[in-house]
PDB file of N, CA and C in Angstrom:
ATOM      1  N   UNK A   1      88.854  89.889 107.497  1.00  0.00           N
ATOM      2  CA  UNK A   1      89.696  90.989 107.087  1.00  0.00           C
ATOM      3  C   UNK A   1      90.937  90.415 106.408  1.00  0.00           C
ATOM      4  N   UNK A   2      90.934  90.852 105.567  1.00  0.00           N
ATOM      5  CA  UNK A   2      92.532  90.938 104.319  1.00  0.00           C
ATOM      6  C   UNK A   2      93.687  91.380 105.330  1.00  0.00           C
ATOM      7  N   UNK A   3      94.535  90.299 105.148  1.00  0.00           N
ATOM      8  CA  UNK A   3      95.868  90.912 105.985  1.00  0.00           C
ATOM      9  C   UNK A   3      97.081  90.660 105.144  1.00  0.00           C
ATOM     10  N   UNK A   4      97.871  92.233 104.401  1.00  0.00           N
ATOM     11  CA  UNK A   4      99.230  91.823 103.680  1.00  0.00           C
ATOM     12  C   UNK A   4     100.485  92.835 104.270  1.00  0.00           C
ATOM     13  N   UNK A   5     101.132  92.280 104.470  1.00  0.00           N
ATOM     14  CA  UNK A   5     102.473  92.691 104.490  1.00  0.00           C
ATOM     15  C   UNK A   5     102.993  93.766 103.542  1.00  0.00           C
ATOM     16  N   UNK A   6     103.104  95.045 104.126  1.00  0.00           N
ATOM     17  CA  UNK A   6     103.919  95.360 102.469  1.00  0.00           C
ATOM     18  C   UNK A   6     105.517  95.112 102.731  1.00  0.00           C
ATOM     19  N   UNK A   7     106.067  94.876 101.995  1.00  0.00           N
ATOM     20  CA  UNK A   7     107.687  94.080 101.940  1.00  0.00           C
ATOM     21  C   UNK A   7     109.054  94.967 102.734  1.00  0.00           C
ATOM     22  N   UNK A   8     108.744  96.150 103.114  1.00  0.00           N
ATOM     23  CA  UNK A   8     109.407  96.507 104.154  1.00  0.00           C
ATOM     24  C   UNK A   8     108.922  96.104 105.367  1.00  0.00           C
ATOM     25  N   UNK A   9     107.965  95.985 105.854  1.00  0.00           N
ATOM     26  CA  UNK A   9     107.078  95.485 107.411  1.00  0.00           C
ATOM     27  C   UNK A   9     107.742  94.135 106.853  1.00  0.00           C
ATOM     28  N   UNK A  10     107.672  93.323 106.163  1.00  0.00           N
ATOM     29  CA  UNK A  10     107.981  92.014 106.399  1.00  0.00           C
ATOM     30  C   UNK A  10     108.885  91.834 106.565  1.00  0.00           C
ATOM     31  N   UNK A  11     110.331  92.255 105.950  1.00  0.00           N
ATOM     32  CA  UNK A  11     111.324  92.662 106.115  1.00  0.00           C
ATOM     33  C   UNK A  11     111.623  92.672 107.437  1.00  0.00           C
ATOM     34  N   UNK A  12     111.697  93.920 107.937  1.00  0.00           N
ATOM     35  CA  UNK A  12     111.335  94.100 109.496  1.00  0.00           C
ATOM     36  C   UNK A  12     110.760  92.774 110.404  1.00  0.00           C
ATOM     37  N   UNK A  13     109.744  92.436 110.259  1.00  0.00           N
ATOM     38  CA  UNK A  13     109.279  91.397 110.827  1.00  0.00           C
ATOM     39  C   UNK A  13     110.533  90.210 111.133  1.00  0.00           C
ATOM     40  N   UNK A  14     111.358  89.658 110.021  1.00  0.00           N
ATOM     41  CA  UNK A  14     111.957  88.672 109.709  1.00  0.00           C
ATOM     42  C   UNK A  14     113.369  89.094 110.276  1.00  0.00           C
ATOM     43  N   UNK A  15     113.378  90.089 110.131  1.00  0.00           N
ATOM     44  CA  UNK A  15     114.965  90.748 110.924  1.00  0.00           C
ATOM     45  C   UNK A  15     114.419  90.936 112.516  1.00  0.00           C
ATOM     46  N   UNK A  16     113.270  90.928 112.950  1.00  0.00           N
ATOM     47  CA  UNK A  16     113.375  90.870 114.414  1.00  0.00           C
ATOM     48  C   UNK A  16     112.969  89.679 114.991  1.00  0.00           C
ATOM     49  N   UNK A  17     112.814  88.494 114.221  1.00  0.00           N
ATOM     50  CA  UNK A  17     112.266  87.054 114.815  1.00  0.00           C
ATOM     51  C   UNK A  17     114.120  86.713 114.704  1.00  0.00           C
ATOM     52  N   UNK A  18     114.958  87.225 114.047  1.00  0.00           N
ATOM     53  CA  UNK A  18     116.410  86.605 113.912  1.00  0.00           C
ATOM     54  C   UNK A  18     116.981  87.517 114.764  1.00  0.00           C
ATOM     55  N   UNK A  19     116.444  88.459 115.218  1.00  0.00           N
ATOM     56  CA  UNK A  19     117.432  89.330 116.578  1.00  0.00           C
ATOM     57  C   UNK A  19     116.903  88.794 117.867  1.00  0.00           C
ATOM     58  N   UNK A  20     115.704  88.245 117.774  1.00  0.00           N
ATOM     59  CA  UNK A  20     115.005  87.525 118.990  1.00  0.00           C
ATOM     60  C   UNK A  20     115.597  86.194 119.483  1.00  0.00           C
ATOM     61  N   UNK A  21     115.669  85.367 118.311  1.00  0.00           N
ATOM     62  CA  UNK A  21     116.420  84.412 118.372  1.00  0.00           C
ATOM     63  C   UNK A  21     117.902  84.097 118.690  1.00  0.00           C
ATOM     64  N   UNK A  22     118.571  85.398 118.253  1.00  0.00           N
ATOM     65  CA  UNK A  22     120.169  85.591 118.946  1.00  0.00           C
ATOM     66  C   UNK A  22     120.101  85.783 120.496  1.00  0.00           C
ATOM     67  N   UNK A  23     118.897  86.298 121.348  1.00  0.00           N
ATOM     68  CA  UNK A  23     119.158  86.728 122.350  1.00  0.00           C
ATOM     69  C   UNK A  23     118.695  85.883 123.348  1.00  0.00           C
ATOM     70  N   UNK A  24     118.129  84.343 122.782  1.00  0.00           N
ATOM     71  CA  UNK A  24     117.440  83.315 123.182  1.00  0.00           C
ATOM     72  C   UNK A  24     117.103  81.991 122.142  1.00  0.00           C
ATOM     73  N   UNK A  25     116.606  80.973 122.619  1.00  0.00           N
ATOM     74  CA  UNK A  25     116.222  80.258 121.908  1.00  0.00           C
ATOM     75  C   UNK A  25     115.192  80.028 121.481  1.00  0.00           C
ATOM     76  N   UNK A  26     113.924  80.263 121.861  1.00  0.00           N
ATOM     77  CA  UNK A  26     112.660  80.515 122.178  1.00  0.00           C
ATOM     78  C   UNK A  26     112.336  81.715 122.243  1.00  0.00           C
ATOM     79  N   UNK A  27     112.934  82.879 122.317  1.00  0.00           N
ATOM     80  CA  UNK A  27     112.325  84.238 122.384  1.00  0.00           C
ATOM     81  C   UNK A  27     111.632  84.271 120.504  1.00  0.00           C
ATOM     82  N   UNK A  28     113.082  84.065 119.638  1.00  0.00           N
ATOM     83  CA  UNK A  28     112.198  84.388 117.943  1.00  0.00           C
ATOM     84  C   UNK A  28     110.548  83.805 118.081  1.00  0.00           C
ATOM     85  N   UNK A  29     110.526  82.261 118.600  1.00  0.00           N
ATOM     86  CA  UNK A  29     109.023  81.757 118.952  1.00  0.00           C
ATOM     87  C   UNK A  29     107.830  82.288 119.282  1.00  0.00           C
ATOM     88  N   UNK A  30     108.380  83.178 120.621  1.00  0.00           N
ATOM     89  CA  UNK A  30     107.227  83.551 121.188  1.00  0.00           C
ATOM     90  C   UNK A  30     106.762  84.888 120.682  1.00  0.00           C
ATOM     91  N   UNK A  31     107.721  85.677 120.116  1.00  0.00           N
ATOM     92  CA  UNK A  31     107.667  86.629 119.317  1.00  0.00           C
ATOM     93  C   UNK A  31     106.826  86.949 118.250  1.00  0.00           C
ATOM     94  N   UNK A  32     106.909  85.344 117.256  1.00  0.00           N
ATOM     95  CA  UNK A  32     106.053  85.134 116.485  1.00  0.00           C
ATOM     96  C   UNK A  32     104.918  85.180 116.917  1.00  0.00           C
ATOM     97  N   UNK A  33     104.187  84.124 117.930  1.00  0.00           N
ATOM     98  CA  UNK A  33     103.482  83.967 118.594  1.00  0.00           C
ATOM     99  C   UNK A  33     102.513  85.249 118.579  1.00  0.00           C
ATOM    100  N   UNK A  34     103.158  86.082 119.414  1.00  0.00           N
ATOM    101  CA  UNK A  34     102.622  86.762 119.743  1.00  0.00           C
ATOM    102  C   UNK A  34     101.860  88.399 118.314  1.00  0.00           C
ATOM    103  N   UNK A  35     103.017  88.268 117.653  1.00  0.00           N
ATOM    104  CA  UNK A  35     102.468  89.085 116.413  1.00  0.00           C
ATOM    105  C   UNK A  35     101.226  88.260 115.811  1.00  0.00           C
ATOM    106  N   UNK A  36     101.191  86.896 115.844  1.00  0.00           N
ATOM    107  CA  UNK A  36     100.505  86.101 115.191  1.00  0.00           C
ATOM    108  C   UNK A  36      99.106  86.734 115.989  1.00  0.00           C
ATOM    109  N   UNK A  37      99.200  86.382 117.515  1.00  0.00           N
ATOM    110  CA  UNK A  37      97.603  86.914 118.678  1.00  0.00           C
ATOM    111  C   UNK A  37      97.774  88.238 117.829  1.00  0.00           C
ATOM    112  N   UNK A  38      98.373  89.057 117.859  1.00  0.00           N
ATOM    113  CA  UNK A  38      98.136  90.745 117.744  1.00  0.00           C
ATOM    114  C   UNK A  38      97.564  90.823 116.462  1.00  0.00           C
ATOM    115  N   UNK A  39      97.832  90.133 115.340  1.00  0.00           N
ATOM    116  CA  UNK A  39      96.912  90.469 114.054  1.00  0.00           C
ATOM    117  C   UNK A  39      95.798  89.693 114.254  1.00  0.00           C
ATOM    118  N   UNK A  40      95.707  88.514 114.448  1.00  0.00           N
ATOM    119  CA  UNK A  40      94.346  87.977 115.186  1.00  0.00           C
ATOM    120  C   UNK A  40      93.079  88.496 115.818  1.00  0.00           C
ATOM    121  N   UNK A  41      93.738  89.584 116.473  1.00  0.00           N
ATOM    122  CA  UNK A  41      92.672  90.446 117.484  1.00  0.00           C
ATOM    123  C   UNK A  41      92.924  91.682 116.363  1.00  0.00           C
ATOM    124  N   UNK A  42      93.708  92.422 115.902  1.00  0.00           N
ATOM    125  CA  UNK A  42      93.201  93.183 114.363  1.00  0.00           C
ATOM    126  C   UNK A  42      91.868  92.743 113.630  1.00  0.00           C
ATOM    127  N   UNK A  43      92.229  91.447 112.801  1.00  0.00           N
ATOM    128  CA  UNK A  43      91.181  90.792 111.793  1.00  0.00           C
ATOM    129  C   UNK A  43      90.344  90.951 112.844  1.00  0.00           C
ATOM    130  N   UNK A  44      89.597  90.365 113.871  1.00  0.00           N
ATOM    131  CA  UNK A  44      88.580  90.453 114.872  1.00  0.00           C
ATOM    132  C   UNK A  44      88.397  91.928 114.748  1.00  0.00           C
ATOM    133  N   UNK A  45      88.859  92.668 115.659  1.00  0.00           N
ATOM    134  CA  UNK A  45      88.272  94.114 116.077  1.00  0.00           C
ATOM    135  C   UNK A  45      89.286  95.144 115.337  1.00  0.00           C
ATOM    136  N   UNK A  46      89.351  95.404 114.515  1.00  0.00           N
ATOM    137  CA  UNK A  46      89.969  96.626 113.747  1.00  0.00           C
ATOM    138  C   UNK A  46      89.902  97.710 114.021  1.00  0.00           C
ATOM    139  N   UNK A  47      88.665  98.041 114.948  1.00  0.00           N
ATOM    140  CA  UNK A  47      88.507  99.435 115.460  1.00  0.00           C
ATOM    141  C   UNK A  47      89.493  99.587 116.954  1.00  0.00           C
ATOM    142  N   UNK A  48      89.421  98.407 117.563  1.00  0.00           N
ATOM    143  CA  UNK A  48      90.100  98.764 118.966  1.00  0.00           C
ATOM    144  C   UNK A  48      91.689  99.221 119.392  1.00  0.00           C
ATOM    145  N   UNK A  49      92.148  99.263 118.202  1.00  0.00           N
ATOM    146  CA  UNK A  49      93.601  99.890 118.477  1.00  0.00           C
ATOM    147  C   UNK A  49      93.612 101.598 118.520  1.00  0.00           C
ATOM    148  N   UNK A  50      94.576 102.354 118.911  1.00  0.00           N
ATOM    149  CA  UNK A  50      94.258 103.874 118.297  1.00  0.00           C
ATOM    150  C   UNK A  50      94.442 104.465 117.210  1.00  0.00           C
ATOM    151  N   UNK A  51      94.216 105.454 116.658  1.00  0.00           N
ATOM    152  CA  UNK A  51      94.309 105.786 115.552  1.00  0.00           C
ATOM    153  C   UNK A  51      94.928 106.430 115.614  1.00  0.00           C
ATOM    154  N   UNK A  52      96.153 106.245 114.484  1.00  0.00           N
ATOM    155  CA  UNK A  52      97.533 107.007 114.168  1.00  0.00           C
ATOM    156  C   UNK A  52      97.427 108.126 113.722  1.00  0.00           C
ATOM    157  N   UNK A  53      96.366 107.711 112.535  1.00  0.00           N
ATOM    158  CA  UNK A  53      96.411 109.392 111.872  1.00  0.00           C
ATOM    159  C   UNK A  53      95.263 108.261 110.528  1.00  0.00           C
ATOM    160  N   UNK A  54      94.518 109.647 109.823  1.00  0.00           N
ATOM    161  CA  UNK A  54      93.242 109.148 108.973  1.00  0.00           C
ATOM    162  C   UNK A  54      93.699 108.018 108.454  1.00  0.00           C
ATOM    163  N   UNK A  55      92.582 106.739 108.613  1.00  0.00           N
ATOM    164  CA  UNK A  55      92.672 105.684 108.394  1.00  0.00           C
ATOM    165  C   UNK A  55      94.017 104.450 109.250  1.00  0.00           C
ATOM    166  N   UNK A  56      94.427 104.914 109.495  1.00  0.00           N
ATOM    167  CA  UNK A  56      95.765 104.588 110.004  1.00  0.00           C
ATOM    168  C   UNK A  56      95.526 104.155 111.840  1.00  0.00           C
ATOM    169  N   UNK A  57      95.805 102.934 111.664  1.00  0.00           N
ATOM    170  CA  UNK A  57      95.700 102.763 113.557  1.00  0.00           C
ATOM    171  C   UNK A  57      96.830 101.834 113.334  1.00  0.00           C
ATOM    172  N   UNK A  58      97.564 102.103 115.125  1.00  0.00           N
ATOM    173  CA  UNK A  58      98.506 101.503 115.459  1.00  0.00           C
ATOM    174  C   UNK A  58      98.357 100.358 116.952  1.00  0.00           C
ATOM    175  N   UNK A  59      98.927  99.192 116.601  1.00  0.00           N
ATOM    176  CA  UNK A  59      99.037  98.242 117.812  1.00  0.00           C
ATOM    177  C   UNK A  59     100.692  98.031 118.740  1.00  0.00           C
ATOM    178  N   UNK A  60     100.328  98.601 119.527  1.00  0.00           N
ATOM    179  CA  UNK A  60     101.583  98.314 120.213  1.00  0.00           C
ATOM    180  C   UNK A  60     102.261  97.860 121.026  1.00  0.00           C
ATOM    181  N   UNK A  61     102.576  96.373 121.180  1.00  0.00           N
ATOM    182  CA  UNK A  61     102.839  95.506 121.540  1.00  0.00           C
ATOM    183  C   UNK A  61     103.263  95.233 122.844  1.00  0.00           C
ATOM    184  N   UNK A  62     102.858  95.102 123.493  1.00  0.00           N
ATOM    185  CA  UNK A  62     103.690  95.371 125.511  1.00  0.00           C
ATOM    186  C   UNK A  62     104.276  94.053 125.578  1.00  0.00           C
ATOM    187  N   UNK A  63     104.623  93.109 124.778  1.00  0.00           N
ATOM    188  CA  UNK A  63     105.729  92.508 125.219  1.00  0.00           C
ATOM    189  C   UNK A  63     107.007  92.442 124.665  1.00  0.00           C
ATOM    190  N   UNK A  64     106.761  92.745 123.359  1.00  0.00           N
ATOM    191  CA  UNK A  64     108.379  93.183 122.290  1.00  0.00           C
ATOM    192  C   UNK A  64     107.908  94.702 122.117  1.00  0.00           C
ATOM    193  N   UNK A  65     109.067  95.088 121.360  1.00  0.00           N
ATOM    194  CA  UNK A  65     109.129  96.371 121.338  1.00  0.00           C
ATOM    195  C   UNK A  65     109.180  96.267 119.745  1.00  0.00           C
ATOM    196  N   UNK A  66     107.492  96.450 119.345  1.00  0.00           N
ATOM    197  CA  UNK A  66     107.038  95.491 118.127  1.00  0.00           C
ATOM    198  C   UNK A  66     105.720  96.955 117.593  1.00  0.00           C
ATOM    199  N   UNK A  67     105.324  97.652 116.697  1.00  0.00           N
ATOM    200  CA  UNK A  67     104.584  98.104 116.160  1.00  0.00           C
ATOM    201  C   UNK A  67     103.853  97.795 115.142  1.00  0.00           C
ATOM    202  N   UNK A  68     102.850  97.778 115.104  1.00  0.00           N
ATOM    203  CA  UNK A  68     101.812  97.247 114.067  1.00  0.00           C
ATOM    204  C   UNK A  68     100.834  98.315 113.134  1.00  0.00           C
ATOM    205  N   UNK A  69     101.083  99.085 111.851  1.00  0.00           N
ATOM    206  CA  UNK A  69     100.302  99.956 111.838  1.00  0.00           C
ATOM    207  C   UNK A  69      99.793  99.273 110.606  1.00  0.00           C
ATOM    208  N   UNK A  70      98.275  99.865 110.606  1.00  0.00           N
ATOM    209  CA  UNK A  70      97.251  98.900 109.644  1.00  0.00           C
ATOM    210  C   UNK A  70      96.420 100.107 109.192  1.00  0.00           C
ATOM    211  N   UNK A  71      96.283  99.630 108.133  1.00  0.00           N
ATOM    212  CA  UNK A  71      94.269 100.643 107.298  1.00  0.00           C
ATOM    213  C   UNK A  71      93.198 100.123 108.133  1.00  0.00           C
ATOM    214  N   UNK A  72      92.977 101.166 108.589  1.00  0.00           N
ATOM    215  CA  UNK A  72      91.827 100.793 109.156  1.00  0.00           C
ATOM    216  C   UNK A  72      89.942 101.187 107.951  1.00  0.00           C
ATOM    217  N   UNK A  73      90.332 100.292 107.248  1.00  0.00           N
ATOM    218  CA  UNK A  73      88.582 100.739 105.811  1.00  0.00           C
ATOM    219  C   UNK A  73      87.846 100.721 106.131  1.00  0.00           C
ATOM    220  N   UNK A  74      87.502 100.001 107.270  1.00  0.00           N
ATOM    221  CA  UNK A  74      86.072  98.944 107.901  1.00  0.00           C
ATOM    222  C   UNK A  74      85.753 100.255 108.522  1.00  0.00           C
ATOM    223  N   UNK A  75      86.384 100.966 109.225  1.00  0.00           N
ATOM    224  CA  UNK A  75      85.334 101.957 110.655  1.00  0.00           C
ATOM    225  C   UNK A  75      85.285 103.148 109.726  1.00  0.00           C
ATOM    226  N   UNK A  76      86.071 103.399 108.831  1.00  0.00           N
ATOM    227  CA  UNK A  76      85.803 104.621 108.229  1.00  0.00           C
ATOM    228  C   UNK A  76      84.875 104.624 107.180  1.00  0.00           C
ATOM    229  N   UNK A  77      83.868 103.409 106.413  1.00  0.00           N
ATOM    230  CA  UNK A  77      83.137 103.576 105.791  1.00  0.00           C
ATOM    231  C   UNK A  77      81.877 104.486 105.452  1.00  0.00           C
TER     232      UNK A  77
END
């Protein structure tokens, strides 16, 4: 599976690995980390998150307070 950023999510992304990092030294890290597992298991299973709304599913993160919303093309074919 194709995985892009559109430039506000990245945005976002990059402003919360630098608010993570103010509140620790290792938190921006694991942060990454962990968005890194969460699209990981996306590309893998694309269907297993819920669906936001047509085409649209959301992942939501139980250890940051982190949202992930993606196209879901693959299950709706």
């Amino acid at each position: 599976m194709k995985i892009d950023f559109l430039e506000p999510a990245y945005k976002e992304y990059q402003e919360a690995i630098k608010y993570y990092n103010l509140q620790n030294d290792d938190l921006g890290d694991r942060f990454i980390e962990e968005i890194n597992r969460t699209i990981s298991i996306i590309s893998n299973y694309p269907e297993l998150f819920s669906e936001y709304n047509v085409n649209t599913k959301e992942s939501v993160n139980k250890y940051f307070y982190f949202i992930i919303f993606y196209l879901d093309c693959i299950s709706h074919r």
